[in-house]
N, C-alpha and C. Protein backbone atom coordinates (compact mmCIF):
# COMPACT_ATOMS: atom_id res chain seq x y z
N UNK A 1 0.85 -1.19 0.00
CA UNK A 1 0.00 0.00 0.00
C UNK A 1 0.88 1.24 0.00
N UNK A 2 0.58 1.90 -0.90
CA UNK A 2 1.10 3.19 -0.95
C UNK A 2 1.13 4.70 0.51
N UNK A 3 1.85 4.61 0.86
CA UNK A 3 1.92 5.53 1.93
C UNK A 3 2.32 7.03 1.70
N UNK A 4 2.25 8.43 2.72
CA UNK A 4 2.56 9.42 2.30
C UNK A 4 3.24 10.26 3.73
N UNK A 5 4.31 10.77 3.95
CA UNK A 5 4.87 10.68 4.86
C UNK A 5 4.55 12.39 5.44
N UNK A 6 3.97 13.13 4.84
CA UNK A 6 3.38 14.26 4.93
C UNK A 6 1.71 14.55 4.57
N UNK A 7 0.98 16.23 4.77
CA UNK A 7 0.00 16.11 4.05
C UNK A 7 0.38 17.81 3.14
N UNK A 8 -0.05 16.74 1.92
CA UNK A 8 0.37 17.55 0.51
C UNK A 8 1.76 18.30 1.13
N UNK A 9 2.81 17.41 0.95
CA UNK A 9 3.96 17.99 1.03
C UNK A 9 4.54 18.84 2.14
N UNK A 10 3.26 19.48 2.71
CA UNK A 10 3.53 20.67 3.54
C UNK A 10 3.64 20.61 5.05
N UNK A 11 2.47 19.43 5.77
CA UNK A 11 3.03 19.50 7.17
C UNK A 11 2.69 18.16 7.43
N UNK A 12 3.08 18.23 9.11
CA UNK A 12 2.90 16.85 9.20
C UNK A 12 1.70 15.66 9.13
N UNK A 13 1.65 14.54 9.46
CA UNK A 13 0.37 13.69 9.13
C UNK A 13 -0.60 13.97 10.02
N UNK A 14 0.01 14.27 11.60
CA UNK A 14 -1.24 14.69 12.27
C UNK A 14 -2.09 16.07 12.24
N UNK A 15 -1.02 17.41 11.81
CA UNK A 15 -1.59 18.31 11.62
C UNK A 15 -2.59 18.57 9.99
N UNK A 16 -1.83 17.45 9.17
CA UNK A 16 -2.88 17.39 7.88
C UNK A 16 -4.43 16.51 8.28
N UNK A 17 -3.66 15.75 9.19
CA UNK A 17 -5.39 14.97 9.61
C UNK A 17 -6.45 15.96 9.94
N UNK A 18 -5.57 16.73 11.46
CA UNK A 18 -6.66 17.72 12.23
C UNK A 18 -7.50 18.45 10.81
N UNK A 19 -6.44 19.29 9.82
CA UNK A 19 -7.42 20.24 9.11
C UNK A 19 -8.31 19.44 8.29
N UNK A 20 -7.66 18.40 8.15
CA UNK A 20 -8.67 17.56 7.03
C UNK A 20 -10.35 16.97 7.33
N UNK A 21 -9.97 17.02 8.77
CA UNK A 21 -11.30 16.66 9.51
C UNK A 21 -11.97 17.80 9.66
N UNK A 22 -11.54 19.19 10.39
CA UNK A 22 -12.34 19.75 10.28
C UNK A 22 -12.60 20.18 9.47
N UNK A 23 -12.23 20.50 7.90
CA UNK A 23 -12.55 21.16 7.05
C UNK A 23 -13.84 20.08 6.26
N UNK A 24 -13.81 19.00 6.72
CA UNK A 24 -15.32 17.67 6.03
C UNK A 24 -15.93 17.89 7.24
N UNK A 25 -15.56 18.54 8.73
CA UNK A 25 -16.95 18.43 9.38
C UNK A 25 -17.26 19.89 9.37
N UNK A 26 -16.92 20.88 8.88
CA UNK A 26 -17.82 22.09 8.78
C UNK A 26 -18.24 22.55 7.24
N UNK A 27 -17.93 21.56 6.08
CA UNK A 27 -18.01 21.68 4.81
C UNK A 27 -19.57 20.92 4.52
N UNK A 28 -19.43 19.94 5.41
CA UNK A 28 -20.66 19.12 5.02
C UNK A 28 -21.73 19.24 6.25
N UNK A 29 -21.25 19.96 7.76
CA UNK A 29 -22.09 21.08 8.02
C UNK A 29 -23.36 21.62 7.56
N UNK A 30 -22.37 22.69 6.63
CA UNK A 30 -23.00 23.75 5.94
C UNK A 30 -23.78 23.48 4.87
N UNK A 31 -23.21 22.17 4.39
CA UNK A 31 -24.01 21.59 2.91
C UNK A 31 -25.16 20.91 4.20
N UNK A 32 -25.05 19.89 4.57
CA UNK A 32 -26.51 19.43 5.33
C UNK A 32 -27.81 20.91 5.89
N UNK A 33 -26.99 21.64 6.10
CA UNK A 33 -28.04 22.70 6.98
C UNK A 33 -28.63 23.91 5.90
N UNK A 34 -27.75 23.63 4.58
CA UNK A 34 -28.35 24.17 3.41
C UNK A 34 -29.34 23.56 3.37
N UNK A 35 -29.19 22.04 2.93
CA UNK A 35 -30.12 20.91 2.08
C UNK A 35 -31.18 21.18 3.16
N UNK A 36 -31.03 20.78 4.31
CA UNK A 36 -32.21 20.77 5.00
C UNK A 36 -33.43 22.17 5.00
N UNK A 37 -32.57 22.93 4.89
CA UNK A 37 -33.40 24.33 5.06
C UNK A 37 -34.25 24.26 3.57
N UNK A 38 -33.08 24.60 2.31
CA UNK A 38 -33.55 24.66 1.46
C UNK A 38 -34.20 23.24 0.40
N UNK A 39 -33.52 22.44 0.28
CA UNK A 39 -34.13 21.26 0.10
C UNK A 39 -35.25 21.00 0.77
N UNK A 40 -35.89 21.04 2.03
CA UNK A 40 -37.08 20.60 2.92
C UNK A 40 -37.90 21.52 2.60
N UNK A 41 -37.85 22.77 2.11
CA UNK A 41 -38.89 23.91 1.42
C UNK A 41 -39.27 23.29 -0.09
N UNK A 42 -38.22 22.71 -0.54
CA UNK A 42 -39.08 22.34 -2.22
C UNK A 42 -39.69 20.91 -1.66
N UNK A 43 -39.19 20.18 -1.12
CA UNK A 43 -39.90 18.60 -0.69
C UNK A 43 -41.04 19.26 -0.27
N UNK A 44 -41.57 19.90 0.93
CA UNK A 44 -42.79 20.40 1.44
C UNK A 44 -43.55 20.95 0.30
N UNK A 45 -43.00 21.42 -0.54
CA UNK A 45 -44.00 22.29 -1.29
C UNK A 45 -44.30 21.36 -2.31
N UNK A 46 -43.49 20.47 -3.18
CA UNK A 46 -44.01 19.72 -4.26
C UNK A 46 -43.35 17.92 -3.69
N UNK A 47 -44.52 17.79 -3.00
CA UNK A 47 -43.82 16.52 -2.62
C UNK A 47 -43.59 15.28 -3.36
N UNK A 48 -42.77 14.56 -3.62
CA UNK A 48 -42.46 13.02 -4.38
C UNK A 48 -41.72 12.39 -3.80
N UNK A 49 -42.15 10.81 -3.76
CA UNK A 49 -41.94 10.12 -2.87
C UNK A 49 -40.04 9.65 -2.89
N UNK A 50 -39.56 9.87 -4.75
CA UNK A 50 -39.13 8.92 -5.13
C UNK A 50 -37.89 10.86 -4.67
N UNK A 51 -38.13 11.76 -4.45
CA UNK A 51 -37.53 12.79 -4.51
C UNK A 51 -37.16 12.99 -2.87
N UNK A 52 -38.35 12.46 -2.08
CA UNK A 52 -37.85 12.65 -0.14
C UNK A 52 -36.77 11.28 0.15
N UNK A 53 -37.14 10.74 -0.53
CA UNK A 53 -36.51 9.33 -0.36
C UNK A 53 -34.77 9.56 -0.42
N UNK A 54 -34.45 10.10 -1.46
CA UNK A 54 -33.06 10.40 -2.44
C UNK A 54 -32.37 11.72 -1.23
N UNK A 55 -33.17 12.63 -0.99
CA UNK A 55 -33.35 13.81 0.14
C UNK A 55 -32.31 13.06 1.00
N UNK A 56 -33.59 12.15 2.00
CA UNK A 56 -32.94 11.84 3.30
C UNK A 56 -31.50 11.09 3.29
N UNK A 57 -31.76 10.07 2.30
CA UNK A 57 -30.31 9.64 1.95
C UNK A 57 -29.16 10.36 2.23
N UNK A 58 -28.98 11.09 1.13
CA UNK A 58 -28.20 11.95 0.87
C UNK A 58 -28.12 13.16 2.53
N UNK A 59 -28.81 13.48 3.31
CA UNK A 59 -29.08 13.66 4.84
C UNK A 59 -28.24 12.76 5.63
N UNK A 60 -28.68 11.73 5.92
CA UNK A 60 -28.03 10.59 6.21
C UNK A 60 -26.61 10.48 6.26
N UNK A 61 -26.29 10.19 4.74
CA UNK A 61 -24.82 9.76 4.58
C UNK A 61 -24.20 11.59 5.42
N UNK A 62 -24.65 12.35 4.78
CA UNK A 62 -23.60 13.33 5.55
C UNK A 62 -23.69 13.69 6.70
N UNK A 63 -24.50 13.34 7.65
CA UNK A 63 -24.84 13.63 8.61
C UNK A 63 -23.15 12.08 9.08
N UNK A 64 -23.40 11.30 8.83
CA UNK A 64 -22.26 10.41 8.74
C UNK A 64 -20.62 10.97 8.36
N UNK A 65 -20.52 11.70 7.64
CA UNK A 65 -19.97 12.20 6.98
C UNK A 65 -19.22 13.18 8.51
N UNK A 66 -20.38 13.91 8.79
CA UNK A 66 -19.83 15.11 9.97
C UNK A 66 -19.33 14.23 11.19
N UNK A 67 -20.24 12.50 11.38
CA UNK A 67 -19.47 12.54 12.85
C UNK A 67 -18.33 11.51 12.66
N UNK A 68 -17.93 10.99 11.59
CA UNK A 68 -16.73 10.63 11.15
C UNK A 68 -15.53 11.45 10.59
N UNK A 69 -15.84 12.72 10.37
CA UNK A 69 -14.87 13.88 10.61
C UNK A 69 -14.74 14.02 12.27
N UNK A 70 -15.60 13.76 12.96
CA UNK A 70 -15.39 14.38 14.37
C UNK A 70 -14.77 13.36 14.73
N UNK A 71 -15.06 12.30 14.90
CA UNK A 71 -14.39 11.11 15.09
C UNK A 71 -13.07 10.97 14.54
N UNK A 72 -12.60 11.54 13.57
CA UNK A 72 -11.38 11.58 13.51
C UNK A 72 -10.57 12.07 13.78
N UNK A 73 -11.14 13.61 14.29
CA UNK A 73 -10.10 14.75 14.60
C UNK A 73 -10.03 14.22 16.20
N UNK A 74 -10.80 13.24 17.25
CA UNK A 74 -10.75 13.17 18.24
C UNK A 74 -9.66 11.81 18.31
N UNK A 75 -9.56 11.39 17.31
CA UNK A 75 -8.53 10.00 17.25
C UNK A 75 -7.51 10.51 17.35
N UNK A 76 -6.84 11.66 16.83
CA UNK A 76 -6.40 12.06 16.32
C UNK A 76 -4.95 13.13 17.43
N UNK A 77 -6.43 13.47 18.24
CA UNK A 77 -6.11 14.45 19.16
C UNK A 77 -5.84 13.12 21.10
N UNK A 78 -6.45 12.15 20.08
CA UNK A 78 -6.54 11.24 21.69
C UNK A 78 -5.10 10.02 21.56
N UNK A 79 -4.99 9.48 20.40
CA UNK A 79 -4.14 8.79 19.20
C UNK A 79 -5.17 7.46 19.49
N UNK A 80 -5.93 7.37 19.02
CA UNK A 80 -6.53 6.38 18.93
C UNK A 80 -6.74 6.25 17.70
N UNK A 81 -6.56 4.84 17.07
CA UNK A 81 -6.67 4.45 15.83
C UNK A 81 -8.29 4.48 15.37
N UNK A 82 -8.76 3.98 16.19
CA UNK A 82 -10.38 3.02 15.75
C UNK A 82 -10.96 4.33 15.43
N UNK A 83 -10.56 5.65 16.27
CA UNK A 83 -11.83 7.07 15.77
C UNK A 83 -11.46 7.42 14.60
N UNK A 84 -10.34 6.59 14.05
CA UNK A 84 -9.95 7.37 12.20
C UNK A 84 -10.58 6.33 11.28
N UNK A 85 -10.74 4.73 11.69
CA UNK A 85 -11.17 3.84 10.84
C UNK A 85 -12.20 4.13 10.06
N UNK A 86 -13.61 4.92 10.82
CA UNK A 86 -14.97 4.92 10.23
C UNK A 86 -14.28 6.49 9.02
N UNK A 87 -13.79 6.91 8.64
CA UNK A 87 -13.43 8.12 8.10
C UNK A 87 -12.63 6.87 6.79
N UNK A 88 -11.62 6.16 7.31
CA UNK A 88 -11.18 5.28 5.78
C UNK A 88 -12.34 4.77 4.93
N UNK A 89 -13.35 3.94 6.29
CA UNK A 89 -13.71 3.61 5.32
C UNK A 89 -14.83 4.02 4.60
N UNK A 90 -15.23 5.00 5.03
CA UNK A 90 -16.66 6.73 3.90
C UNK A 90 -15.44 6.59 3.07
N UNK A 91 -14.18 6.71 2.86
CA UNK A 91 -13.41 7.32 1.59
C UNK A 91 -13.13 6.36 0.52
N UNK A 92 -12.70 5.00 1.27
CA UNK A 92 -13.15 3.70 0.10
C UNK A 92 -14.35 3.64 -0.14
N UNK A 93 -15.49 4.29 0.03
CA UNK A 93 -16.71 4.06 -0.02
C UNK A 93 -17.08 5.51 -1.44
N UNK A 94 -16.34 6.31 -1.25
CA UNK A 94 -16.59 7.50 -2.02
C UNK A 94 -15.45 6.68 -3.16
N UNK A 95 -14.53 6.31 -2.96
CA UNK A 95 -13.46 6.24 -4.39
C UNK A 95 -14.39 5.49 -4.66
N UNK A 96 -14.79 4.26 -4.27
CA UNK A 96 -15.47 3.32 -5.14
C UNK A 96 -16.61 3.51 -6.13
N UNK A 97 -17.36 5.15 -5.00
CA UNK A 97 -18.69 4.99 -6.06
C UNK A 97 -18.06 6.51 -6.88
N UNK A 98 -17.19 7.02 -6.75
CA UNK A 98 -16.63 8.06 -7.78
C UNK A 98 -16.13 7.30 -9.15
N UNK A 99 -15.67 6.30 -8.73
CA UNK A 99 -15.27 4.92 -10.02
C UNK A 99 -16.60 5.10 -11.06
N UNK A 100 -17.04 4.22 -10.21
CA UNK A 100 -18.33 3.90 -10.72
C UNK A 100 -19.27 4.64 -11.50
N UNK A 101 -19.37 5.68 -11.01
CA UNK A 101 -19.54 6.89 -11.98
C UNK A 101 -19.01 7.39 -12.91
N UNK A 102 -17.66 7.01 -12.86
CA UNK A 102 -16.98 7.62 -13.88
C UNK A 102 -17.20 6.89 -15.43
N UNK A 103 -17.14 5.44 -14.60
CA UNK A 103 -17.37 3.93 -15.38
C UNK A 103 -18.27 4.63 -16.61
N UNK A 104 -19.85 4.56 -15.48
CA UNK A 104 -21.01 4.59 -16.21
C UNK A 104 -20.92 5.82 -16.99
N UNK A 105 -20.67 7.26 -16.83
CA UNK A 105 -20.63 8.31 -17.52
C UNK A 105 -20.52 8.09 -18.75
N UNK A 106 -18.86 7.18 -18.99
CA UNK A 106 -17.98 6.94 -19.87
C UNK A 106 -18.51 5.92 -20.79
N UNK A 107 -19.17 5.21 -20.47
CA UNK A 107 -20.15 3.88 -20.70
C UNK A 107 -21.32 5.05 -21.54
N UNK A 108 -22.08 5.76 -21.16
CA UNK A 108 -23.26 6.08 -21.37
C UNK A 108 -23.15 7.37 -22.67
N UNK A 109 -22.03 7.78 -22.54
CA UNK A 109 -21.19 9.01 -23.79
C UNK A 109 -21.35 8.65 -25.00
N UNK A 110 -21.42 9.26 -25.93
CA UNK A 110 -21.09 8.90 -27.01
C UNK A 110 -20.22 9.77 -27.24
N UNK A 111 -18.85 9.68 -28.12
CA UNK A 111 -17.81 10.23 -28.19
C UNK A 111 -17.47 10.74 -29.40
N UNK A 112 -18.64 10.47 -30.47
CA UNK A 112 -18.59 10.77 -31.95
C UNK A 112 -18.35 12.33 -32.03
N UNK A 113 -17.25 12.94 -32.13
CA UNK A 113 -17.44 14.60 -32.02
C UNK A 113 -17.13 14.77 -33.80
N UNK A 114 -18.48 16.11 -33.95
CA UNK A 114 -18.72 16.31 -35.27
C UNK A 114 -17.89 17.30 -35.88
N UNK A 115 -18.41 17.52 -36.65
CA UNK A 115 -17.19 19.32 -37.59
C UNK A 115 -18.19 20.31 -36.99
N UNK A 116 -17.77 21.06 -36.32
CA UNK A 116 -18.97 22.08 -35.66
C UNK A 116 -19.46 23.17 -37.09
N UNK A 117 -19.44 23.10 -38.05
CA UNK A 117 -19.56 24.23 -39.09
C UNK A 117 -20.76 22.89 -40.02
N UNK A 118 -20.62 21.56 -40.11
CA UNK A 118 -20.87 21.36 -40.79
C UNK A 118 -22.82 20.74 -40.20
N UNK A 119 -23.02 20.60 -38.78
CA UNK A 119 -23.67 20.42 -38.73
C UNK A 119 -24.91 21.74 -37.50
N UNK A 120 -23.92 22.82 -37.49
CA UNK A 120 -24.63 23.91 -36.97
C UNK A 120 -25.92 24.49 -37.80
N UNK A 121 -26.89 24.47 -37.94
CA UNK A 121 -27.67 24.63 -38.54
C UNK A 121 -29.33 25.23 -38.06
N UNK A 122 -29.43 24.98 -36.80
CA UNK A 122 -30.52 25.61 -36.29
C UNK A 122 -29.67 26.14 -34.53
N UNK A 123 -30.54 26.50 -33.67
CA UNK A 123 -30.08 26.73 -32.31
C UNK A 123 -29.77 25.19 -31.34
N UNK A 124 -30.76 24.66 -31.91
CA UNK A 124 -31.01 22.91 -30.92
C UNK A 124 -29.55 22.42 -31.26
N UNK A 125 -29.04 22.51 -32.43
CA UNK A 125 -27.68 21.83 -32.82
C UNK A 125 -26.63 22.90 -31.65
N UNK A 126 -26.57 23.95 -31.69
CA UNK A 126 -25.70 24.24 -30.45
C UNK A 126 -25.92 24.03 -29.11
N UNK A 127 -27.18 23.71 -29.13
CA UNK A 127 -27.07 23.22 -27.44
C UNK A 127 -26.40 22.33 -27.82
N UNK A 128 -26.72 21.07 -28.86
CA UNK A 128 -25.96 19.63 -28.74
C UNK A 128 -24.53 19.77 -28.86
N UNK A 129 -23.80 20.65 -29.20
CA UNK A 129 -22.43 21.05 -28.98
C UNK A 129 -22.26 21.36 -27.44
N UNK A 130 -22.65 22.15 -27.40
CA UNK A 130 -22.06 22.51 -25.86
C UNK A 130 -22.21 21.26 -24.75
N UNK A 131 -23.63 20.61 -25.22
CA UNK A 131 -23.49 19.53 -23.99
C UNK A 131 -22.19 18.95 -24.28
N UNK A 132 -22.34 18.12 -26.19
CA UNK A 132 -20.20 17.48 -25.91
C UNK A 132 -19.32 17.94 -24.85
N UNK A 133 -19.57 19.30 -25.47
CA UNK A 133 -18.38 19.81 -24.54
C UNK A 133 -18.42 19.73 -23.02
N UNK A 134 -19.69 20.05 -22.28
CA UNK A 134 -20.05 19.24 -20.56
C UNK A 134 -19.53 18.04 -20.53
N UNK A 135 -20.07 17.01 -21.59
CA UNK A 135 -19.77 15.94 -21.09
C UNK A 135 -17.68 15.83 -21.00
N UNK A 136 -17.47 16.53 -22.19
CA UNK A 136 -15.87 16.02 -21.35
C UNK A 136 -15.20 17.12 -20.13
N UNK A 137 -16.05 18.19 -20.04
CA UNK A 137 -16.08 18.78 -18.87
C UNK A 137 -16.09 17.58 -17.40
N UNK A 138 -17.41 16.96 -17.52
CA UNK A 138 -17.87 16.70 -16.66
C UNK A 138 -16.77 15.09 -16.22
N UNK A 139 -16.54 14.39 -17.55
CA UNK A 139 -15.65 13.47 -17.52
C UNK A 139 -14.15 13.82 -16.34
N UNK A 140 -13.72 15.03 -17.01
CA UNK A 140 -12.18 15.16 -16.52
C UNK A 140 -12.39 16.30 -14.82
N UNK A 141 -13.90 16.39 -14.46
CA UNK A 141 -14.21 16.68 -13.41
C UNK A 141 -14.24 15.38 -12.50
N UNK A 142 -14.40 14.29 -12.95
CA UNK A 142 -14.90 13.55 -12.19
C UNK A 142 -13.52 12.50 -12.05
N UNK A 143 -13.04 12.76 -12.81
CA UNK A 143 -11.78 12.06 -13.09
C UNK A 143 -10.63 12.59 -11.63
N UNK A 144 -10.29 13.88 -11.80
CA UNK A 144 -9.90 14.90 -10.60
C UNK A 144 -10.66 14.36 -9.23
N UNK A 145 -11.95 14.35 -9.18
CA UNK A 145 -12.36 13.95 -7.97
C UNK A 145 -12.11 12.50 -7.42
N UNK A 146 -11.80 11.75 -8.10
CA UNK A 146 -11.18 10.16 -8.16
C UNK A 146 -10.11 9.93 -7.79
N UNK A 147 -9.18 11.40 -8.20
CA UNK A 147 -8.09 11.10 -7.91
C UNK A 147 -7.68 12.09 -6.67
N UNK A 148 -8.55 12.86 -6.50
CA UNK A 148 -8.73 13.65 -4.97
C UNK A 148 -8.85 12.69 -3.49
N UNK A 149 -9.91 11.67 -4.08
CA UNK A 149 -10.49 10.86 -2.95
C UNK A 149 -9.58 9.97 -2.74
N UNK A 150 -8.34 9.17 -4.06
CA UNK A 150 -7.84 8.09 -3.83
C UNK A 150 -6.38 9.12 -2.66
N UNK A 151 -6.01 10.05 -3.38
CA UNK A 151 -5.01 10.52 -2.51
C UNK A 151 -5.54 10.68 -0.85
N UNK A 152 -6.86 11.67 -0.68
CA UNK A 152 -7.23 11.27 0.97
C UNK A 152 -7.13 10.29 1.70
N UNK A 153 -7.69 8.91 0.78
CA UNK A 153 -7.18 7.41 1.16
C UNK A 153 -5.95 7.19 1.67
N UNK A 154 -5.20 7.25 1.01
CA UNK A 154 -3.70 7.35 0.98
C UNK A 154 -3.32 7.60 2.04
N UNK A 155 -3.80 8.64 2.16
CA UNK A 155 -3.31 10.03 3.32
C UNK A 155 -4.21 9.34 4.29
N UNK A 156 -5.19 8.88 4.55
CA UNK A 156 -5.78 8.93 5.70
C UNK A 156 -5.40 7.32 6.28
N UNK A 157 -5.17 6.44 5.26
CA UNK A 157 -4.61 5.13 5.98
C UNK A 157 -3.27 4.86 6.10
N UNK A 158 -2.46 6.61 5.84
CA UNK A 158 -1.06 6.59 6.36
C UNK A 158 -1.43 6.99 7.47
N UNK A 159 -2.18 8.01 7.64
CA UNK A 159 -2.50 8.43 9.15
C UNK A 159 -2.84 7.44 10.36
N UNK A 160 -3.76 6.84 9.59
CA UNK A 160 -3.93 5.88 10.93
C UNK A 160 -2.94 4.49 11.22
N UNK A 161 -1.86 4.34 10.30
CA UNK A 161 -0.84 3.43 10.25
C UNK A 161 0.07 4.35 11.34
N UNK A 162 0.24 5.46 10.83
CA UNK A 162 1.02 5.88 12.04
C UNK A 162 0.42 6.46 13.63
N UNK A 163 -0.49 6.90 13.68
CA UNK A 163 -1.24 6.83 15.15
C UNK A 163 -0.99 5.48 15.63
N UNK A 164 -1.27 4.71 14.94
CA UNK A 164 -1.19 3.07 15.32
C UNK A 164 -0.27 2.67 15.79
N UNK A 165 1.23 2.77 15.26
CA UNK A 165 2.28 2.69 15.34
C UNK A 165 2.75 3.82 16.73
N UNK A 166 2.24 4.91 17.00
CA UNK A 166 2.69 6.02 17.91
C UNK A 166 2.20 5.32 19.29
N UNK A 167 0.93 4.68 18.93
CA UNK A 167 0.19 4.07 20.52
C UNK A 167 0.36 2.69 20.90
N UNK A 168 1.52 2.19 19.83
CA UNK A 168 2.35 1.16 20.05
C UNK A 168 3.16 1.36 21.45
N UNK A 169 4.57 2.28 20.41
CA UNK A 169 5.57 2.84 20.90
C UNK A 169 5.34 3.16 22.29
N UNK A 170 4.07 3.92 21.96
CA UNK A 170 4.03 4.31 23.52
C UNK A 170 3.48 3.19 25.05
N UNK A 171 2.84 2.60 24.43
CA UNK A 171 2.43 1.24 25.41
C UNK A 171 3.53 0.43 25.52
N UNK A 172 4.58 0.21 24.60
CA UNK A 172 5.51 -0.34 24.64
C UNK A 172 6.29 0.23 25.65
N UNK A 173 6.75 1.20 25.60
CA UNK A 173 7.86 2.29 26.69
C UNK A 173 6.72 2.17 28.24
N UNK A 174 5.42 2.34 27.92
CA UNK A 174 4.74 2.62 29.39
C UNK A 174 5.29 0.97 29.94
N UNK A 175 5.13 0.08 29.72
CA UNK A 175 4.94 -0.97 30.24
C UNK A 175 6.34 -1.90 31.18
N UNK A 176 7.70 -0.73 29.91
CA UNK A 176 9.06 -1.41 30.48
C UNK A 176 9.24 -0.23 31.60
């Protein structure tokens, strides 16, 4: 397994943990207490079943999201391994379904790109240009985020390799 002996180059693993946690527990915070406010005003007003359903989910996982950031910054701050585990594994859980998406995107594309002069001809034909162009927007967006999440991985099961290793050391020395 690939390890990283810093975070992004710049400081150490525990001080890249601390910001890393808090910056996913007040990021997704702010996104839950959006969704809820504003998301729970369009659910109330035009309700669908198949639309509250997808809602709470998405509620849910981040509400998960915030106390596995907290849970980590307290592992972190305590050296306990087990409060960083539930945080690896939301991030194998995000690379996997960022994959997966990418999979299907790529799967679902068609990649035939035309002569833009030769088939511009009404307005509807430039929307269908510009979407092309989203879609490899959206491709090499998602691509970046794949490779965002696999590096946190990285980073976060070096982190807890070394907490692990620190509350070794140290039980080891308490005991002689």
């Amino acid at each position: 397994m690939a390890r990283v002996k810093s975070f992004l180059g710049c400081c150490q693993l525990e001080t890249g943990g601390l910001c890393l946690g808090w910056f996913f527990f007040i990021l997704f915070f702010i996104l839950t207490t959006l969704l809820v406010v504003f998301g729970g005003r369009s659910i109330y007003a035009n309700p669908h079943p198949l639309h509250t359903l997808i809602w709470l989910d998405i509620i849910i996982f981040w509400i998960i999201v915030i106390y596995s950031s907290w849970l980590m910054v307290q592992g972190i701050k305590t050296k306990n391994p087990s409060k960083i585990q539930p945080f690896r594994i939301i991030f194998i859980a995000a690379t996997i379904l960022l994959l997966l998406d990418l999979i299907y995107f790529i799967y679902k594309i068609n990649f035939k790109k035309k002569d833009p002069q030769s088939i511009i001809k009404t307005e509807q034909d430039i929307f269908q240009l510009i979407e092309q162009d989203f879609k490899a927007v959206r491709i090499l967006v998602s691509l970046l985020l794949l490779i965002m999440s696999i590096y946190i991985y990285v980073f976060v099961d070096s982190l807890h390799k070394c907490v692990r290793e620190s509350r070794t050391r140290y039980y080891v020395v308490a005991k002689v």
